[in-house]
Protein backbone atom coordinates (compact mmCIF):
# COMPACT_ATOMS: atom_id res chain seq x y z
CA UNK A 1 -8.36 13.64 146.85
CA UNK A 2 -5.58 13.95 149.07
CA UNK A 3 -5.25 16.43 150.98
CA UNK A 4 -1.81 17.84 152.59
CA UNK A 5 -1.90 18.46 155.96
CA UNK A 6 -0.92 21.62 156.87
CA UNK A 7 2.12 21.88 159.88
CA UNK A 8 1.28 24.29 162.82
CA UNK A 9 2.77 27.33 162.22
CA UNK A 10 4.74 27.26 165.55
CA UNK A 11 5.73 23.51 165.97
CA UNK A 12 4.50 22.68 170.01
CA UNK A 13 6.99 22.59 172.50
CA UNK A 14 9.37 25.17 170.77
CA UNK A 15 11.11 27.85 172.63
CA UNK A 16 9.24 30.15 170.08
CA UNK A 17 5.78 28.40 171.37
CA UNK A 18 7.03 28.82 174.90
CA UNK A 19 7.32 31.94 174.37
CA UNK A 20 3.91 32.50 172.49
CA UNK A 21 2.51 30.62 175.54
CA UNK A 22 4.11 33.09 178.10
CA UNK A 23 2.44 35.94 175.80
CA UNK A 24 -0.77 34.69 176.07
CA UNK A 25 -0.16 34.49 179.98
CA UNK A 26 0.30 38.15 180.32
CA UNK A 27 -2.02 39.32 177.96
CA UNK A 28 -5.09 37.50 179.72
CA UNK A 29 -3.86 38.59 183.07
CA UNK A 30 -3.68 42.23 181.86
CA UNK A 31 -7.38 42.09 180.35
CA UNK A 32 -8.16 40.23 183.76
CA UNK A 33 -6.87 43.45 185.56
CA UNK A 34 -8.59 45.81 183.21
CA UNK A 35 -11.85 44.09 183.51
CA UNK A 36 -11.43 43.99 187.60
CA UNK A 37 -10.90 47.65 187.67
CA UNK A 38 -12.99 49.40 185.14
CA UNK A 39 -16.22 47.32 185.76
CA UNK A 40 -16.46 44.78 188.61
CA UNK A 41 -14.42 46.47 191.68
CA UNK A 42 -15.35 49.86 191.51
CA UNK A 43 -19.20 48.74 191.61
CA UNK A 44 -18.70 45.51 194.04
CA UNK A 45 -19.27 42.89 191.99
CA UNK A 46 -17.28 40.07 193.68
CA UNK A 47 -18.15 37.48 191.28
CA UNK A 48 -16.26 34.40 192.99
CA UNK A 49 -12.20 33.94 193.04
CA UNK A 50 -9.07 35.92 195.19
CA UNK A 51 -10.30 39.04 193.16
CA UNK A 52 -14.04 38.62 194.64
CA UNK A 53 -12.41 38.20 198.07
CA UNK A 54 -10.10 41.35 197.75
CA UNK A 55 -13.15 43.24 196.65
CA UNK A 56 -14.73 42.30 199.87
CA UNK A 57 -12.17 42.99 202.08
CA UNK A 58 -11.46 46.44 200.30
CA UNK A 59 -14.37 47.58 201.80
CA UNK A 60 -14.34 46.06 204.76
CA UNK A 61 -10.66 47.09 206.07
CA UNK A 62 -9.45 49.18 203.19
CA UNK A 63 -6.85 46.85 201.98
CA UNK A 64 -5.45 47.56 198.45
CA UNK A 65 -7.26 44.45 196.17
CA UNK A 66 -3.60 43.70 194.52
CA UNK A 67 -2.31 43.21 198.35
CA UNK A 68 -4.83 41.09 198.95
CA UNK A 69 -4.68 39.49 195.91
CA UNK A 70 -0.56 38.91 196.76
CA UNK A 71 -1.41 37.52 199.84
CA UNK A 72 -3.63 34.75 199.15
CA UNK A 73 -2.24 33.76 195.94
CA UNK A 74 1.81 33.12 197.07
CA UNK A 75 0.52 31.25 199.90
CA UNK A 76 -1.44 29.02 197.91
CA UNK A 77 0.67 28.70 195.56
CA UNK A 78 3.25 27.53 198.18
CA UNK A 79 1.28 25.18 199.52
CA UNK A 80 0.09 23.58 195.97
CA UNK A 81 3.70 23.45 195.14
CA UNK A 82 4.34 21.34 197.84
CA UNK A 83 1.48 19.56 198.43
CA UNK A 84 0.12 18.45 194.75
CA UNK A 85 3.81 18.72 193.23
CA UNK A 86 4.64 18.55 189.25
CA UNK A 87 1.02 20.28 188.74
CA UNK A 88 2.41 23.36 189.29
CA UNK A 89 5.25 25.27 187.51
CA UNK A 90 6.99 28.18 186.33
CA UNK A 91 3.60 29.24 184.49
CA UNK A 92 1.19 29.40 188.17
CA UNK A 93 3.73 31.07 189.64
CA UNK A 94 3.92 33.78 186.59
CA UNK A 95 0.13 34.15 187.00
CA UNK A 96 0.29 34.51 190.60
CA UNK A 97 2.54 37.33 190.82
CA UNK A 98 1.71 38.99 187.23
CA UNK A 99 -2.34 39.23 187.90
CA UNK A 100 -2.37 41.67 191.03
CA UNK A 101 0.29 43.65 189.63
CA UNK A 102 -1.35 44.37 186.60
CA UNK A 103 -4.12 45.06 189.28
CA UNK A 104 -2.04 47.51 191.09
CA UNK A 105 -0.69 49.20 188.00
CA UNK A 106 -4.26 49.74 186.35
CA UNK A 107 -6.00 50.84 189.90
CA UNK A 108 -6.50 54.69 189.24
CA UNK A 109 -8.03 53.70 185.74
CA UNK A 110 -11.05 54.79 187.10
CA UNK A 111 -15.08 52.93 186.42
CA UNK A 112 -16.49 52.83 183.03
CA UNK A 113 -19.81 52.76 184.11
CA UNK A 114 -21.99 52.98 187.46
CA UNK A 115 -24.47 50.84 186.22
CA UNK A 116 -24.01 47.59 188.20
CA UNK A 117 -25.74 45.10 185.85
CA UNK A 118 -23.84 46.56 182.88
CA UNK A 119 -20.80 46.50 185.05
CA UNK A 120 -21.53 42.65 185.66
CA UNK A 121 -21.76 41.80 182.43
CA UNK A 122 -18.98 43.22 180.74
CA UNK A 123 -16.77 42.71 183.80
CA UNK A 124 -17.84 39.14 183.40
CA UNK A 125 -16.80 39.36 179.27
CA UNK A 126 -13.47 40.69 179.85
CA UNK A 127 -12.81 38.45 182.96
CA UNK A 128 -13.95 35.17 180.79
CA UNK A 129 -12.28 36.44 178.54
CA UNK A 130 -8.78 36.66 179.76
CA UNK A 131 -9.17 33.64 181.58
CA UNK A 132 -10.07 31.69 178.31
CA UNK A 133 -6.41 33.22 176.85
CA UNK A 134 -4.64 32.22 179.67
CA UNK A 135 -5.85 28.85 179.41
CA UNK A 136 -5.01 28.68 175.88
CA UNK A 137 -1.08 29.36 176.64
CA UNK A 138 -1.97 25.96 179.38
CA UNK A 139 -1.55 28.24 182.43
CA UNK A 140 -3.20 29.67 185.15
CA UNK A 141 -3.78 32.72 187.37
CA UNK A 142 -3.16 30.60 190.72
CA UNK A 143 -5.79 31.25 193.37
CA UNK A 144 -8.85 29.18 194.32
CA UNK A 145 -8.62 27.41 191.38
CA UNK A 146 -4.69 25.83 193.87
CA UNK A 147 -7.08 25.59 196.63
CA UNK A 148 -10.03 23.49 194.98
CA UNK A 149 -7.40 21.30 193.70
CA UNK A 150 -6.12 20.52 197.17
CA UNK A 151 -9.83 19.94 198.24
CA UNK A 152 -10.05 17.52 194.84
CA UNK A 153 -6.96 15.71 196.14
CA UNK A 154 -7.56 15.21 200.08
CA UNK A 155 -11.45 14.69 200.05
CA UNK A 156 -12.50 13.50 196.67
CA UNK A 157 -14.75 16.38 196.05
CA UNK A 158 -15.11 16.82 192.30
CA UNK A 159 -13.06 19.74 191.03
CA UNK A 160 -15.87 21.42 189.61
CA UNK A 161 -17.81 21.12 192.84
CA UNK A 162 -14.87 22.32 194.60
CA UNK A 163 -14.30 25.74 192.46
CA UNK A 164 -18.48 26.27 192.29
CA UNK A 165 -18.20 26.15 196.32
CA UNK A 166 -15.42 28.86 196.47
CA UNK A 167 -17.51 31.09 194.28
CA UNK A 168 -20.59 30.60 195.96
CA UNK A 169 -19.30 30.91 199.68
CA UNK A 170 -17.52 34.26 197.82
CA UNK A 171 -20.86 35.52 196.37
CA UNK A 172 -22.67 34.73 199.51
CA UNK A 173 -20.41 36.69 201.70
CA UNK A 174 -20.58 39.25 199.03
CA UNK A 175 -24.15 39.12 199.67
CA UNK A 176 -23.96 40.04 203.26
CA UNK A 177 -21.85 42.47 203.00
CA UNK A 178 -22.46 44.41 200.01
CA UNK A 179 -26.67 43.89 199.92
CA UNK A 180 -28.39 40.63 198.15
CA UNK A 181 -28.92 42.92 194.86
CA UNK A 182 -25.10 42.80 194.33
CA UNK A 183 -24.79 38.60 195.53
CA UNK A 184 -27.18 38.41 192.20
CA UNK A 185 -25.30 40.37 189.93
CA UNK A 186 -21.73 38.57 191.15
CA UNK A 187 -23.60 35.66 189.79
CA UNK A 188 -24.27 37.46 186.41
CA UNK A 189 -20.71 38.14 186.22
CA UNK A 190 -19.94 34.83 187.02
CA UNK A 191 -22.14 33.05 184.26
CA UNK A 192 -21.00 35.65 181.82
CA UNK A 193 -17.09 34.65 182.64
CA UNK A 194 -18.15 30.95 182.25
CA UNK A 195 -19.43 31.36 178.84
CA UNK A 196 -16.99 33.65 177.56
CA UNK A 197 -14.58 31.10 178.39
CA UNK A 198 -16.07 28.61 176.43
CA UNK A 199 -16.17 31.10 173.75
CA UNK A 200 -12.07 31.91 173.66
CA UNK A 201 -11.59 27.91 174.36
CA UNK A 202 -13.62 26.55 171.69
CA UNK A 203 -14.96 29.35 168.98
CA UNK A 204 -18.14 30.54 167.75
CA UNK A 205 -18.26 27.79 164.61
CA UNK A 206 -19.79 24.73 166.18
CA UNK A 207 -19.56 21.07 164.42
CA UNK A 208 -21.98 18.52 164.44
CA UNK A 209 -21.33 14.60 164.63
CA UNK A 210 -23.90 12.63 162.32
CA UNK A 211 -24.20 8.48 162.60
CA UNK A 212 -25.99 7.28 159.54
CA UNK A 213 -27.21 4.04 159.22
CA UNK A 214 -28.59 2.67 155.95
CA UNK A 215 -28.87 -0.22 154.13
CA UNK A 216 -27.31 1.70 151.16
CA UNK A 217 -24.29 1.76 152.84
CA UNK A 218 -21.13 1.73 150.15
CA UNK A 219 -23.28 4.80 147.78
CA UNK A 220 -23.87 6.89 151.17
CA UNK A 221 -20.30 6.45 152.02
CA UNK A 222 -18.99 6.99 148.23
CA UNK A 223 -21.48 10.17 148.38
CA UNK A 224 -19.55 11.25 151.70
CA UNK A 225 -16.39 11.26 150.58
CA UNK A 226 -16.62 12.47 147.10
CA UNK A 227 -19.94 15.11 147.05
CA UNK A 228 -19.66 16.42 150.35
CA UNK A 229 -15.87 15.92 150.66
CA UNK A 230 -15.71 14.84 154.03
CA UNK A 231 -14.11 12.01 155.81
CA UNK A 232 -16.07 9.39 158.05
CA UNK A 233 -15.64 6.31 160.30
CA UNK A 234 -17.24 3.14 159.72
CA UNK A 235 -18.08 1.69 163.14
CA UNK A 236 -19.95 -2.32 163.50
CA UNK A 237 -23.09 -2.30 165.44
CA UNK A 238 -25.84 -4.75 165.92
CA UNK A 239 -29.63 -4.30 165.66
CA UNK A 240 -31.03 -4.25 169.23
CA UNK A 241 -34.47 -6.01 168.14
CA UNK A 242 -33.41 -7.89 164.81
CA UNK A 243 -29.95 -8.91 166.20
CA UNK A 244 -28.20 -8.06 162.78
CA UNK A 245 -24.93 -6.55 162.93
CA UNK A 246 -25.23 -3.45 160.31
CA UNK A 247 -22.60 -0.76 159.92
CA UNK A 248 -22.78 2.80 161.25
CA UNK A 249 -21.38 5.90 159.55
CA UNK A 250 -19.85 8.61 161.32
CA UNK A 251 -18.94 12.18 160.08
CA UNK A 252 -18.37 15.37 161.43
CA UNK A 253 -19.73 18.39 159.41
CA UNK A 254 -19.74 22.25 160.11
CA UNK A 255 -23.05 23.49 160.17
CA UNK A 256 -23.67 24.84 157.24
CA UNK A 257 -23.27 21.32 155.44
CA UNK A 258 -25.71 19.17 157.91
CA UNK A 259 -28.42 20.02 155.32
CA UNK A 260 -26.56 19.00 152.66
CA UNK A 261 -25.63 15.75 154.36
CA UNK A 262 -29.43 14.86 154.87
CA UNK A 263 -30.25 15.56 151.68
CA UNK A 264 -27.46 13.53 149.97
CA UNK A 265 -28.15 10.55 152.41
CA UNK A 266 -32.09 10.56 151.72
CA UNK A 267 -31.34 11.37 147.80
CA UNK A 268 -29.78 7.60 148.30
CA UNK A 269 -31.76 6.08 150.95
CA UNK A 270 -35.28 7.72 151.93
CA UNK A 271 -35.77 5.20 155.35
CA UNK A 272 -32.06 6.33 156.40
CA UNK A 273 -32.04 6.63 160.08
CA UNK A 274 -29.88 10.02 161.00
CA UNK A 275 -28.74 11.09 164.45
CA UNK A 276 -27.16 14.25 164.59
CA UNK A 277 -25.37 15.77 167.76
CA UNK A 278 -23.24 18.59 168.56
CA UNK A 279 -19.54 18.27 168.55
CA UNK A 280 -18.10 21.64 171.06
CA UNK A 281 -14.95 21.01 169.44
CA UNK A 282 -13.33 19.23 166.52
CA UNK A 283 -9.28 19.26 166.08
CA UNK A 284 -7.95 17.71 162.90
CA UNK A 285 -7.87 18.00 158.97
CA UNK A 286 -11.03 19.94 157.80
CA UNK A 287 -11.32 21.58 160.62
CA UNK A 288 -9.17 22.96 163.75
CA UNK A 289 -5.41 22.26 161.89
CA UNK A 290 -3.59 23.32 165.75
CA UNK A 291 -4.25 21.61 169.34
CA UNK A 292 -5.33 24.54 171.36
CA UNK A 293 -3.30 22.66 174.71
């Protein structure tokens, strides 16, 4: 039962990857745009980030959102260049200058939809969206995302923490200025993006991890490998109240063969103990054949 592993298509680190890389740059920074002009702009929905700050100060002085947009991302990036270094290359700068020009160019578009909640939402799909293809070439569209890194790096302030304050003081000026109805809906948009990211990052088909441990051990492992076909890790552990060291099995399944798996392990052992947990994302033979970084 050997199985051949299968080569990535376009070997990482190739020019020709590169260059797939740099394609997935621009095309989530054009869907970005899109998104920023068809749903969440033209209804004020700042939903966190530079783009939630030019929306705001669109309407408050009148500035074009791609000017804006230019003028707080080469700064930043300036000052992450030379304050955090080798973080930042070719790729952040590409982002940087690519995103509010694909702004600019797709500004007369004109709104989909007045509906604000609609807006919100599928502002906050196409924004996620683009952002999760970006990622996926390992690059990024600059911004706050420079500026809660320099936070990270001078006070310790998790990352996370860092990029959920930006958004929030965003939303809450948003709030203030626009009306509290629209500071709720920015947050919409905002969980939307977040989930839709995790969606492009790591699919729809979710995995789960099972540890099995019996005293049948060798027939649940032989029934593993050879009925369900899948591979699995033997690891030692020891009995917290009967001190015994007893081995553990660990597999990774797709969903549709969990049931399987608890039926073939009770078939051989009814007082099995099973613990089964999801696994967001699973990269090797069987299942994801190409690192998505």
């Amino acid at each position: 039962m050997n199985k051949r592993r299968k080569k990535p298509l376009v070997p990482l680190g190739s020019p020709l990857h590169q260059l797939y890389e740099y394609g997935l740059l621009l095309a989530g920074c054009f869907l970005i745009a899109v998104s920023f002009n068809l749903f969440l702009n033209p209804n004020e929905i700042a939903s966190g980030g530079v783009s939630g700050i030019s929306t705001i100060v669109q309407r408050l002085f009148g500035i074009e959102p791609a000017i804006m947009q230019w003028l707080l991302n080469i700064p930043l990036f300036i000052l992450g260049l030379l304050l955090l270094g080798g973080q930042f290359g070719l790729k952040t700068a590409v982002g940087s200058m690519v995103l509010p020009l694909f702004v600019l160019l797709t500004s007369d578009w004109g709104a989909l939809t007045d509906n604000p909640l609609l807006a919100s939402i599928y502002g906050g799909i196409g924004v996620g969206a683009g952002l999760g293809i970006v990622f996926r070439g390992r690059a990024s569209t600059g911004g706050l995302d420079t500026a809660a890194q320099l936070v990270h790096k001078y006070t310790g302030i998790r990352y996370g923490l860092a990029i959920a304050i930006f958004d929030g003081l965003v939303i809450l000026t948003a709030g203030m200025i626009f009306s509290p109805e629209k500071a709720l809906l920015a947050l919409i948009g905002l969980f939307v993006t977040t989930k839709t990211i995790d969606v492009v990052q790591l699919g729809f088909r979710s995995s789960k991890v099972a540890f099995v441990i019996t005293r049948e051990t060798t027939r649940v492992r032989e029934a593993i490998l050879y009925d369900l076909d899948r591979g699995l890790t033997e690891l030692t552990a020891r009995g917290g109240f009967t001190g015994e060291e007893r081995p553990v099995l660990m597999v990774v399944v797709s969903q549709t063969e969990v049931t399987r798996l608890k039926a073939l392990v009770k078939s051989i052992d009814v007082e099995a103990f099973v613990i089964l947990a999801d696994a967001s994302e699973v990269l090797g033979e069987g299942f994801k054949q190409q690192f998505s970084h």
